[in-house]
PDB file of N, CA and C in Angstrom:
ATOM      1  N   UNK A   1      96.293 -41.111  23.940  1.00  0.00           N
ATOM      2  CA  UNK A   1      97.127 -42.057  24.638  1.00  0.00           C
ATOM      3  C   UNK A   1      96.237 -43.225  25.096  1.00  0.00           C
ATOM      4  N   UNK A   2      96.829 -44.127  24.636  1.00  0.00           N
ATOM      5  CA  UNK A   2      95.863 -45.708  25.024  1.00  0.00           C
ATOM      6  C   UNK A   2      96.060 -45.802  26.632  1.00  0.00           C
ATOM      7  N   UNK A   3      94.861 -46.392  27.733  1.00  0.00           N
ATOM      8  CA  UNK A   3      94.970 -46.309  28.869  1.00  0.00           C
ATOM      9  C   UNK A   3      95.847 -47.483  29.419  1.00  0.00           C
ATOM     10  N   UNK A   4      96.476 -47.383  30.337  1.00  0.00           N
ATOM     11  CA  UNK A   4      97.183 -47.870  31.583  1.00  0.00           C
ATOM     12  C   UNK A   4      96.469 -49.391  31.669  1.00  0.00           C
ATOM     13  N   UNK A   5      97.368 -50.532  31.382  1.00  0.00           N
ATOM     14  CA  UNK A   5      97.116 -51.466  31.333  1.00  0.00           C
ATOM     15  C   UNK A   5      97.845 -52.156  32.580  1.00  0.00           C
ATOM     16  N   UNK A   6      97.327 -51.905  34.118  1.00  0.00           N
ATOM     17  CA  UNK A   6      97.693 -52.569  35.366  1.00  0.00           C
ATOM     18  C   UNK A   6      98.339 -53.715  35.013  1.00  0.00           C
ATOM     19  N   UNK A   7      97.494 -54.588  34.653  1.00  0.00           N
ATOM     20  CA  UNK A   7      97.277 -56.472  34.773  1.00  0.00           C
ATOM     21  C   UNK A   7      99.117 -56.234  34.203  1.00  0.00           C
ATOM     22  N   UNK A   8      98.956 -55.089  33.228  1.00  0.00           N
ATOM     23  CA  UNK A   8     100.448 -55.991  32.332  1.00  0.00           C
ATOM     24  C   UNK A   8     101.349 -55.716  33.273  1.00  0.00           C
ATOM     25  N   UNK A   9     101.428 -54.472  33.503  1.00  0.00           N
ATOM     26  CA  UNK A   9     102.519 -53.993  34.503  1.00  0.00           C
ATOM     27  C   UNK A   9     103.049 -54.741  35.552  1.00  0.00           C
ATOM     28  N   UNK A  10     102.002 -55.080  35.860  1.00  0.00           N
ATOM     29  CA  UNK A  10     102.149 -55.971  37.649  1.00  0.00           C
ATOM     30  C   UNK A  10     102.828 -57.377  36.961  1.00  0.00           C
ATOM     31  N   UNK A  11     102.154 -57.622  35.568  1.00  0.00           N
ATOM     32  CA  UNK A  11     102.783 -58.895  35.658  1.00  0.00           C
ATOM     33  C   UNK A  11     104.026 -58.486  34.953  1.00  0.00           C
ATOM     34  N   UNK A  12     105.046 -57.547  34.185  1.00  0.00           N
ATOM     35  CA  UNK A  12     105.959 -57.677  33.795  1.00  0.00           C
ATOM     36  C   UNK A  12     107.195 -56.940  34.891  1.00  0.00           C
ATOM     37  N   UNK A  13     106.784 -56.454  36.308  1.00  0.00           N
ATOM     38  CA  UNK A  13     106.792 -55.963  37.361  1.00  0.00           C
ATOM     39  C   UNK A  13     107.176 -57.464  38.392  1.00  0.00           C
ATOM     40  N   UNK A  14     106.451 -58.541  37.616  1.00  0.00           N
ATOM     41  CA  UNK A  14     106.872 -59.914  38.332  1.00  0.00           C
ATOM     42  C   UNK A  14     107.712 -60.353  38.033  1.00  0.00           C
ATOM     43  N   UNK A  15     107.994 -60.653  36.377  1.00  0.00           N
ATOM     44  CA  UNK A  15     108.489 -60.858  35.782  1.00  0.00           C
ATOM     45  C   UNK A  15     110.537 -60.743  35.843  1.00  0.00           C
ATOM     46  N   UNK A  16     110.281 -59.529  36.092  1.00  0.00           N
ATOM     47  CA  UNK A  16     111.363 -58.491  36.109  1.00  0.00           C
ATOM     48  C   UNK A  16     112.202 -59.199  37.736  1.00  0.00           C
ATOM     49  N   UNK A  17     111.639 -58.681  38.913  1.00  0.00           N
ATOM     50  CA  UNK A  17     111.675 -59.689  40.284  1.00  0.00           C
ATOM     51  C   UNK A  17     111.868 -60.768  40.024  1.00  0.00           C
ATOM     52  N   UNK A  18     111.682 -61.907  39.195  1.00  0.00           N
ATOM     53  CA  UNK A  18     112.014 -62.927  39.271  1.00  0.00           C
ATOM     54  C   UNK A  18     113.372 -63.698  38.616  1.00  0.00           C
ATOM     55  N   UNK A  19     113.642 -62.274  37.575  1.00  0.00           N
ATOM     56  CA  UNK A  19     114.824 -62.532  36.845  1.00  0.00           C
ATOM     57  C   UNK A  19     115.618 -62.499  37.594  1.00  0.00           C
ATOM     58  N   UNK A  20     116.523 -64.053  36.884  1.00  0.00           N
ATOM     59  CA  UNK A  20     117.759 -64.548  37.310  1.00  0.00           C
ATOM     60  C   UNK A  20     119.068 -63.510  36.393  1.00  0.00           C
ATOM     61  N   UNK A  21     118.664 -63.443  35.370  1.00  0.00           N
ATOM     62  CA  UNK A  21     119.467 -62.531  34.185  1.00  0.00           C
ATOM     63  C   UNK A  21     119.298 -62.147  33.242  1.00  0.00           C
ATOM     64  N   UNK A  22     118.741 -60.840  33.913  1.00  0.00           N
ATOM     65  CA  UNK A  22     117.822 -59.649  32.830  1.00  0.00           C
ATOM     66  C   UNK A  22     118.740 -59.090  31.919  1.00  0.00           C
ATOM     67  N   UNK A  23     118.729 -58.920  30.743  1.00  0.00           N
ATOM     68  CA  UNK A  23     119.511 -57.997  30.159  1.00  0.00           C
ATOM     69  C   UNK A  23     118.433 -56.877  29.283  1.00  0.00           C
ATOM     70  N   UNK A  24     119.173 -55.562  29.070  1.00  0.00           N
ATOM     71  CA  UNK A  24     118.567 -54.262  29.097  1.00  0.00           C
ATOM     72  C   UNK A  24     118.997 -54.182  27.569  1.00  0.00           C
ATOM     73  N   UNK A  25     117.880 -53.615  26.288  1.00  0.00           N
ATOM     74  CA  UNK A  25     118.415 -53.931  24.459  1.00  0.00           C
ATOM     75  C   UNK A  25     117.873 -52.707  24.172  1.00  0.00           C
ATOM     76  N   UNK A  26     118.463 -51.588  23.940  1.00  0.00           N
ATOM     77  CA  UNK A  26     117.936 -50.433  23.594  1.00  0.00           C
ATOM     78  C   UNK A  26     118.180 -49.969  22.530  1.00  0.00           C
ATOM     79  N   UNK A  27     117.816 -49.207  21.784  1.00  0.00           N
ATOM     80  CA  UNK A  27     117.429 -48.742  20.725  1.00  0.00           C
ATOM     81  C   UNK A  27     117.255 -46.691  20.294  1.00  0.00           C
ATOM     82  N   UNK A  28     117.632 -46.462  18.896  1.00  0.00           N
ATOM     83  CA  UNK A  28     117.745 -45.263  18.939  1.00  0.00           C
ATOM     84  C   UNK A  28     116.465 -44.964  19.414  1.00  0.00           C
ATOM     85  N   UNK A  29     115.422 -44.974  20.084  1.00  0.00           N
ATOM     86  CA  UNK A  29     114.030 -44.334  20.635  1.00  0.00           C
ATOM     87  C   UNK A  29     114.200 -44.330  22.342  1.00  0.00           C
ATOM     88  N   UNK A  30     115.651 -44.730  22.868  1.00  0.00           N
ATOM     89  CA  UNK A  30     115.871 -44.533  24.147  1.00  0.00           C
ATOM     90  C   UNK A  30     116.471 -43.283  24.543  1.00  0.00           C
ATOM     91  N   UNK A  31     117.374 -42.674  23.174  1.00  0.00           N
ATOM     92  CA  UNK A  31     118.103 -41.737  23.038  1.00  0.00           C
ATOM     93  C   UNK A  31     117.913 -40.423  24.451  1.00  0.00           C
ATOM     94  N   UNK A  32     117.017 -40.338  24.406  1.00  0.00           N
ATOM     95  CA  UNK A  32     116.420 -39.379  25.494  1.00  0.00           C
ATOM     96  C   UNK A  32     116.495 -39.939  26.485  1.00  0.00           C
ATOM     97  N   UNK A  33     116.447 -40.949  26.832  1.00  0.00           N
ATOM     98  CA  UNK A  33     115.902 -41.885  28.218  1.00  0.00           C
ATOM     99  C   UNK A  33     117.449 -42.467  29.038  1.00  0.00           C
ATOM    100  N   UNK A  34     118.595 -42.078  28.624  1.00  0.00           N
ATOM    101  CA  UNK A  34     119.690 -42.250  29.282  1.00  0.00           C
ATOM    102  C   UNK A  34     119.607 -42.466  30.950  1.00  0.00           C
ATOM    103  N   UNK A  35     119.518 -41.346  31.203  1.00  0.00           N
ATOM    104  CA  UNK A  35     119.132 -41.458  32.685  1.00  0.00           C
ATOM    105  C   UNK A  35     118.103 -42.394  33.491  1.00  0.00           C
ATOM    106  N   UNK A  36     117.295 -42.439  32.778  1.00  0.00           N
ATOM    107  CA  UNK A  36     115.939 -43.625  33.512  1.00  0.00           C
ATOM    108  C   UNK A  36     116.933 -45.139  32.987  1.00  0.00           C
ATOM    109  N   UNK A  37     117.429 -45.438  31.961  1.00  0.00           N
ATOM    110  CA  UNK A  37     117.519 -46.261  31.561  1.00  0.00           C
ATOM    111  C   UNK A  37     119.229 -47.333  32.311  1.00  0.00           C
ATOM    112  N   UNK A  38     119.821 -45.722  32.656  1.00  0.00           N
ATOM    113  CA  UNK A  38     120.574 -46.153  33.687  1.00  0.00           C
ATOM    114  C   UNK A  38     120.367 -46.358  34.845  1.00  0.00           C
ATOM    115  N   UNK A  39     119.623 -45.962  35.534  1.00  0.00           N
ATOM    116  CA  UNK A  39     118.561 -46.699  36.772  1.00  0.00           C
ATOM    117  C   UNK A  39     118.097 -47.735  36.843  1.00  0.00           C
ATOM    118  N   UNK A  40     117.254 -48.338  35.729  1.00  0.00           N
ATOM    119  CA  UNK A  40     116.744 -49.100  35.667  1.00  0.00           C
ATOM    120  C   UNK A  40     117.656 -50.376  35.870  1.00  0.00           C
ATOM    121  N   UNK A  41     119.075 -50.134  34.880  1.00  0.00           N
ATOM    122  CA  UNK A  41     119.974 -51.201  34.443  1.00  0.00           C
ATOM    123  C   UNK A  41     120.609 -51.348  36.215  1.00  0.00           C
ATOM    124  N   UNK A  42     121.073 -50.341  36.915  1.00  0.00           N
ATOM    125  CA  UNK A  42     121.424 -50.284  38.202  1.00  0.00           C
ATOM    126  C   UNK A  42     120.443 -51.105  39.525  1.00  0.00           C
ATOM    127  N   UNK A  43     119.556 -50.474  39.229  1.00  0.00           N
ATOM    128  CA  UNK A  43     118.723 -51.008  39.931  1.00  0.00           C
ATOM    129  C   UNK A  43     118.118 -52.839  39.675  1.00  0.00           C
ATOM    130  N   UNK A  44     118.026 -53.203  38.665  1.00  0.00           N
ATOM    131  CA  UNK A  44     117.973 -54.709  38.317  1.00  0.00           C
ATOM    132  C   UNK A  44     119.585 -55.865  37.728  1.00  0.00           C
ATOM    133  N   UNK A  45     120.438 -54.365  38.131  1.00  0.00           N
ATOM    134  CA  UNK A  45     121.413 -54.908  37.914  1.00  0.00           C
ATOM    135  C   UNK A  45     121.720 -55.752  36.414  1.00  0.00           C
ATOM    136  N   UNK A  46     121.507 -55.361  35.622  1.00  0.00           N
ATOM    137  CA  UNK A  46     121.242 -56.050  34.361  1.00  0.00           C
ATOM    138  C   UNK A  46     122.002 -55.161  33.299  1.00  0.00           C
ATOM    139  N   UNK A  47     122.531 -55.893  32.730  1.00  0.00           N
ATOM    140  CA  UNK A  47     123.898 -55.405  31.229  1.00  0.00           C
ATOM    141  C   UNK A  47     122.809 -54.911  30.352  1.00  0.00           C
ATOM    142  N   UNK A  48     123.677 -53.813  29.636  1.00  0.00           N
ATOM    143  CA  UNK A  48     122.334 -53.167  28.691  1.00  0.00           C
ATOM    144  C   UNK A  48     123.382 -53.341  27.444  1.00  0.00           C
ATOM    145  N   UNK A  49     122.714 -53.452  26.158  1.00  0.00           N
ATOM    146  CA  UNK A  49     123.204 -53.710  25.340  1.00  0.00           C
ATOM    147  C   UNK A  49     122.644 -52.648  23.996  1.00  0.00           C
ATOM    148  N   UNK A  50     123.341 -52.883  22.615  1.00  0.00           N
ATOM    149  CA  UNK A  50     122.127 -52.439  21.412  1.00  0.00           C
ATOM    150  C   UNK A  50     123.166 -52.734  20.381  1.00  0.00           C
ATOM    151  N   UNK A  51     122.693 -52.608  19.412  1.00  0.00           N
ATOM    152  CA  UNK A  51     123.754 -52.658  17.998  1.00  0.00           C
ATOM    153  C   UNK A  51     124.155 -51.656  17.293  1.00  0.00           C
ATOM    154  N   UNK A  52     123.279 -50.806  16.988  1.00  0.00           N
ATOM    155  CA  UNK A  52     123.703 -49.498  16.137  1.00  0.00           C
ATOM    156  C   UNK A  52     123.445 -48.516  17.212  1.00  0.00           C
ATOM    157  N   UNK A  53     122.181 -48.578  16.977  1.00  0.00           N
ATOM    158  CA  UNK A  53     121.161 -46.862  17.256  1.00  0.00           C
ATOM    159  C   UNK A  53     121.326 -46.581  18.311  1.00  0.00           C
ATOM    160  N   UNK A  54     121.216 -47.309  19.468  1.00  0.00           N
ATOM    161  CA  UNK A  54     121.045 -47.435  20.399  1.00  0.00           C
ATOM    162  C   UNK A  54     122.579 -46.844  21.404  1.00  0.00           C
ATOM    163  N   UNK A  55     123.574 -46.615  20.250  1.00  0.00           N
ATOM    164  CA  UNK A  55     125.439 -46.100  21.145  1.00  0.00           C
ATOM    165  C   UNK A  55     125.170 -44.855  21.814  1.00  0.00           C
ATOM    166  N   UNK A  56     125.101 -45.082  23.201  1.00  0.00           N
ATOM    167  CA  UNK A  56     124.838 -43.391  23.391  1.00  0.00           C
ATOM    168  C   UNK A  56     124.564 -43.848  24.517  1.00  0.00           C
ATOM    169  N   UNK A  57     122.768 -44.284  24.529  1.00  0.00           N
ATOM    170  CA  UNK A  57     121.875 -44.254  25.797  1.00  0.00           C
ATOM    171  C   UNK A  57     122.631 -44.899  26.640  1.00  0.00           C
ATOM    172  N   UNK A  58     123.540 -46.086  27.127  1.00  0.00           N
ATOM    173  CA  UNK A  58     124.559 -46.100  28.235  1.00  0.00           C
ATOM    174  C   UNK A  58     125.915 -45.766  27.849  1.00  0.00           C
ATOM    175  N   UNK A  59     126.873 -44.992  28.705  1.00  0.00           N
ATOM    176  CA  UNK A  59     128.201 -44.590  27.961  1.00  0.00           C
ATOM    177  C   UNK A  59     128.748 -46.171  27.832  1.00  0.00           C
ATOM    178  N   UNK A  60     129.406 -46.348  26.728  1.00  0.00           N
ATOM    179  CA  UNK A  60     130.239 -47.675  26.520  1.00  0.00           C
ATOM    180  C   UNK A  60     130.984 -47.921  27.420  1.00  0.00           C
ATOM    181  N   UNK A  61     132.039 -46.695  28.469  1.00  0.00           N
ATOM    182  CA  UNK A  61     132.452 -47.441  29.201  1.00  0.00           C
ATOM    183  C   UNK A  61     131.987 -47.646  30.962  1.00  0.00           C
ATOM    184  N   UNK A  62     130.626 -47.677  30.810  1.00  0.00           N
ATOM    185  CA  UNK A  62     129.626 -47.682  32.239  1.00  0.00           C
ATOM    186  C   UNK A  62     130.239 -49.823  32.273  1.00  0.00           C
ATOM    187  N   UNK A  63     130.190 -49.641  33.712  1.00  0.00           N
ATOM    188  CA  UNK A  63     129.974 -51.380  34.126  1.00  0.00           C
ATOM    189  C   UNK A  63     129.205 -52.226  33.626  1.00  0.00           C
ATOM    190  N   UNK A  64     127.858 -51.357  33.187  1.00  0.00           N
ATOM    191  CA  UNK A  64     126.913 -51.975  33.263  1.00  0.00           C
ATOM    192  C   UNK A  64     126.464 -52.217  31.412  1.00  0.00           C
ATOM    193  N   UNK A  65     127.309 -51.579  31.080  1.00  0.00           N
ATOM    194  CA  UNK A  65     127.557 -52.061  29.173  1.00  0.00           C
ATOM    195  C   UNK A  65     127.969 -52.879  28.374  1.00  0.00           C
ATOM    196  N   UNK A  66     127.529 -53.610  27.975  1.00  0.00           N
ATOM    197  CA  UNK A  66     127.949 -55.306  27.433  1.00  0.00           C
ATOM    198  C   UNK A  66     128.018 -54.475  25.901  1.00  0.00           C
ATOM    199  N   UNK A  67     129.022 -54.960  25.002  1.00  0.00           N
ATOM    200  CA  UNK A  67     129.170 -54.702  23.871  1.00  0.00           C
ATOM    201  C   UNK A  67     128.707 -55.774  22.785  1.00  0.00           C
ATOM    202  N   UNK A  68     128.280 -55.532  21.827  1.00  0.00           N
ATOM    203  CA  UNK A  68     127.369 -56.427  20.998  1.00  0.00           C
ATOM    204  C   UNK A  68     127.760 -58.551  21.175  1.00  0.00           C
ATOM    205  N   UNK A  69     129.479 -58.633  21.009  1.00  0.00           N
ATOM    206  CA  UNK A  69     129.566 -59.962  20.949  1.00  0.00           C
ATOM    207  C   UNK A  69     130.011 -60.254  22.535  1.00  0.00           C
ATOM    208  N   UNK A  70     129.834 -59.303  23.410  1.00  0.00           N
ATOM    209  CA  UNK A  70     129.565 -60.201  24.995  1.00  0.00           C
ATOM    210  C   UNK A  70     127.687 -60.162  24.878  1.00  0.00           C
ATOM    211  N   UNK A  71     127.227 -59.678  24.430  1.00  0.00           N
ATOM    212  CA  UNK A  71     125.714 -60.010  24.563  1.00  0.00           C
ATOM    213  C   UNK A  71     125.351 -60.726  23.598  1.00  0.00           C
ATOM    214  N   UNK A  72     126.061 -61.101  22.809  1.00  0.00           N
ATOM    215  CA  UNK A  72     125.522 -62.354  22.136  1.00  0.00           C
ATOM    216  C   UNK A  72     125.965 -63.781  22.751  1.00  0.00           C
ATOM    217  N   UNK A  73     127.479 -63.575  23.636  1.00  0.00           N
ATOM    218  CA  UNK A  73     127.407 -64.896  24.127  1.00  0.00           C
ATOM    219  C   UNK A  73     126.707 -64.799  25.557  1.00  0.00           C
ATOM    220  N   UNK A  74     126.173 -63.820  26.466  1.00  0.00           N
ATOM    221  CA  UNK A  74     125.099 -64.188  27.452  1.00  0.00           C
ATOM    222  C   UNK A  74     123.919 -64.146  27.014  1.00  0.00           C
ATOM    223  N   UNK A  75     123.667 -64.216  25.543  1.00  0.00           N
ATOM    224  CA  UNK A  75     122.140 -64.639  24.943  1.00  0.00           C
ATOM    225  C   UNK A  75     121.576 -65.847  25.689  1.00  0.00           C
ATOM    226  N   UNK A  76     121.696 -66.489  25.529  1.00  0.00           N
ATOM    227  CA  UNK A  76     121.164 -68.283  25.821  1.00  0.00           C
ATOM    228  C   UNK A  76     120.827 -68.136  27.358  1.00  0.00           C
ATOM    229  N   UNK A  77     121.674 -67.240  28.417  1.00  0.00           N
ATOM    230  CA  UNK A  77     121.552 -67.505  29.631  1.00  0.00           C
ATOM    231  C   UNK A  77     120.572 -66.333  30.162  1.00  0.00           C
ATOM    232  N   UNK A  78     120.144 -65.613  29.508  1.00  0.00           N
ATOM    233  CA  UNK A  78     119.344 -64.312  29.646  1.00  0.00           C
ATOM    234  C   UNK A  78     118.143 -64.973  29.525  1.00  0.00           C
ATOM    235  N   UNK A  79     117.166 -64.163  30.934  1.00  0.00           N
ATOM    236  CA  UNK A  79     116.112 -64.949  31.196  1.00  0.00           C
ATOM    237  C   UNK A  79     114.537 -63.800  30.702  1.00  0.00           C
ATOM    238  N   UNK A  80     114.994 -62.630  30.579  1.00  0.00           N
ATOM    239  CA  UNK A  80     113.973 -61.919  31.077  1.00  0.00           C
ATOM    240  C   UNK A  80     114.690 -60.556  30.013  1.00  0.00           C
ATOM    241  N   UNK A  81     114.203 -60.189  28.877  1.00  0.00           N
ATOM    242  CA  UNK A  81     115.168 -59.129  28.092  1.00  0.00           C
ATOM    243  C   UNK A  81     114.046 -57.557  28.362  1.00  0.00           C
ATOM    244  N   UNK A  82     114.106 -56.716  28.434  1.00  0.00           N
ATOM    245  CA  UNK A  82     113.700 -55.259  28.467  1.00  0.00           C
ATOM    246  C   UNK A  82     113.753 -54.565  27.427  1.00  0.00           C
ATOM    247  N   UNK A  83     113.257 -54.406  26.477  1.00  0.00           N
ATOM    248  CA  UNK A  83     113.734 -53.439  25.488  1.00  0.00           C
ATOM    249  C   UNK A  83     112.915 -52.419  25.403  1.00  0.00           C
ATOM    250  N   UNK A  84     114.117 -51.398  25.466  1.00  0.00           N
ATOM    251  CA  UNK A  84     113.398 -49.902  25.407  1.00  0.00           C
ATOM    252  C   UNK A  84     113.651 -49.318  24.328  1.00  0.00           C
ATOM    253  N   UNK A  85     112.711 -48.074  23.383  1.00  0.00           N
ATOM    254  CA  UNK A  85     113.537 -47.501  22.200  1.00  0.00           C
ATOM    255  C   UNK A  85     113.576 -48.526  21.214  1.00  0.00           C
ATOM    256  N   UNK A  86     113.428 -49.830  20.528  1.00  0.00           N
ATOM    257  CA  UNK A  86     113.581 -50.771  19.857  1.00  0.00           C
ATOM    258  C   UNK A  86     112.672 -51.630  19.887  1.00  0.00           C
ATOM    259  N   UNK A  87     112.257 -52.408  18.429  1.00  0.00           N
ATOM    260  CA  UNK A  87     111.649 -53.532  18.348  1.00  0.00           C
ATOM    261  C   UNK A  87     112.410 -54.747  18.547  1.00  0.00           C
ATOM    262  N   UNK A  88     114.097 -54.577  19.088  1.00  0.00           N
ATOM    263  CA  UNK A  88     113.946 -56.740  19.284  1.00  0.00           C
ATOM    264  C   UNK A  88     115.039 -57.115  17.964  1.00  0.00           C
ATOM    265  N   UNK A  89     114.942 -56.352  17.178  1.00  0.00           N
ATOM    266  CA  UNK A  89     114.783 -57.450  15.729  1.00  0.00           C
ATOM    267  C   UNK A  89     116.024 -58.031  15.656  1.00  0.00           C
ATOM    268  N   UNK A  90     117.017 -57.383  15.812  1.00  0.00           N
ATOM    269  CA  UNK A  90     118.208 -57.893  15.715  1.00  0.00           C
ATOM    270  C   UNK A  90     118.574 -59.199  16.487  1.00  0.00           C
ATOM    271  N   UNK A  91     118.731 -58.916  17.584  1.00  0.00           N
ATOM    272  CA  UNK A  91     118.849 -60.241  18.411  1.00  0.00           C
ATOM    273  C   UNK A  91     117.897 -61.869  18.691  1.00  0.00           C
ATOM    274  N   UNK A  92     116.551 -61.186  18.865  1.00  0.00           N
ATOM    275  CA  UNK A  92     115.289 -61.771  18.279  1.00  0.00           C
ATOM    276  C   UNK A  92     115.640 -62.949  16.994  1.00  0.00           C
ATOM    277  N   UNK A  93     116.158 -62.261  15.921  1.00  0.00           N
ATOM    278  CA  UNK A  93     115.678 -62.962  14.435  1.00  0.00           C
ATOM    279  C   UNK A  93     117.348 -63.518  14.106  1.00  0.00           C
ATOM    280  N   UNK A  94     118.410 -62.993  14.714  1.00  0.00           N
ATOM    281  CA  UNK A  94     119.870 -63.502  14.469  1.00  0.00           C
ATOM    282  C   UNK A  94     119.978 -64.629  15.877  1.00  0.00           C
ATOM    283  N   UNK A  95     119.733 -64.435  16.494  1.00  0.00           N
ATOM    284  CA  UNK A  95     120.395 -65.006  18.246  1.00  0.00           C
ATOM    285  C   UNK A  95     118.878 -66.087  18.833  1.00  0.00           C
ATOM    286  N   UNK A  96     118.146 -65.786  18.369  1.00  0.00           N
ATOM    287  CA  UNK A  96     116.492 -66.655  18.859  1.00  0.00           C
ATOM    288  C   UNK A  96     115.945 -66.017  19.738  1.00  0.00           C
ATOM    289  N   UNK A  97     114.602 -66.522  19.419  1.00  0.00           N
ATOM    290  CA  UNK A  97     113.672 -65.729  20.676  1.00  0.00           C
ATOM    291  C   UNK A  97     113.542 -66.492  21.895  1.00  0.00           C
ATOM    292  N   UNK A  98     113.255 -65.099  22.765  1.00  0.00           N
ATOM    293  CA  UNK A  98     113.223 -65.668  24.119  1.00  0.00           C
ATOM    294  C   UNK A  98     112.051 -66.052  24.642  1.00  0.00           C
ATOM    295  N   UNK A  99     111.349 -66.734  26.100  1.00  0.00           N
ATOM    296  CA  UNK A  99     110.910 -66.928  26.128  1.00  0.00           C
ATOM    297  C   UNK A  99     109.592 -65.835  26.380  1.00  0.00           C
ATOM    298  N   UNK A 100     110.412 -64.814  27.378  1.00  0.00           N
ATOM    299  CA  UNK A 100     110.297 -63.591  28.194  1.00  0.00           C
ATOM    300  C   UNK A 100     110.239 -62.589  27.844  1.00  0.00           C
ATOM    301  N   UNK A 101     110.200 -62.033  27.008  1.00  0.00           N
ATOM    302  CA  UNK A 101     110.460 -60.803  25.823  1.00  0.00           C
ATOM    303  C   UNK A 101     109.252 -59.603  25.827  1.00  0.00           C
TER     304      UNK A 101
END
């Protein structure tokens, strides 16, 4: 296991705090992580989203579940994205990259 990289943490730990509108992009490698991942989304208050793999890790009908074409139109206004379980690619390479990622 590669060691504990502080500097990043703290700064994506800032990052995160400073978001105006985080959104949460998960992926079939969250599959397990349901529970943390609903915390997380609760706790930063932030819509979690995914395209395929990813149907599961929040139930579709939680509050906090944006379905693929409401997260494509709060793309542009999303400041700060999280992705757990996933590389990105979809939204990333169809919708543009962010700055924050």
């Amino acid at each position: 296991m590669p060691p504990v990289d502080v500097a990043a943490i703290d700064l994506a730990a800032a990052k995160l705090r400073a978001a105006q509108n985080p959104m949460i992009w998960v992926g079939t490698g969250a599959q397990d992580a349901s529970p943390a991942v609903r915390q997380l989304a609760d706790l930063l208050q932030a819509p979690v989203s995914t395209r395929r793999m990813g149907h599961g890790v929040v139930d579709e009908t939680d509050s906090l579940f944006v379905p693929l074409g409401l997260a494509h139109e709060m793309w542009p206004d999303v400041d700060v994205v999280v992705g757990i379980g996933t590389r990105i690619e979809f939204p990333l390479l169809q919708w543009g990259g962010k700055a924050s990622t």
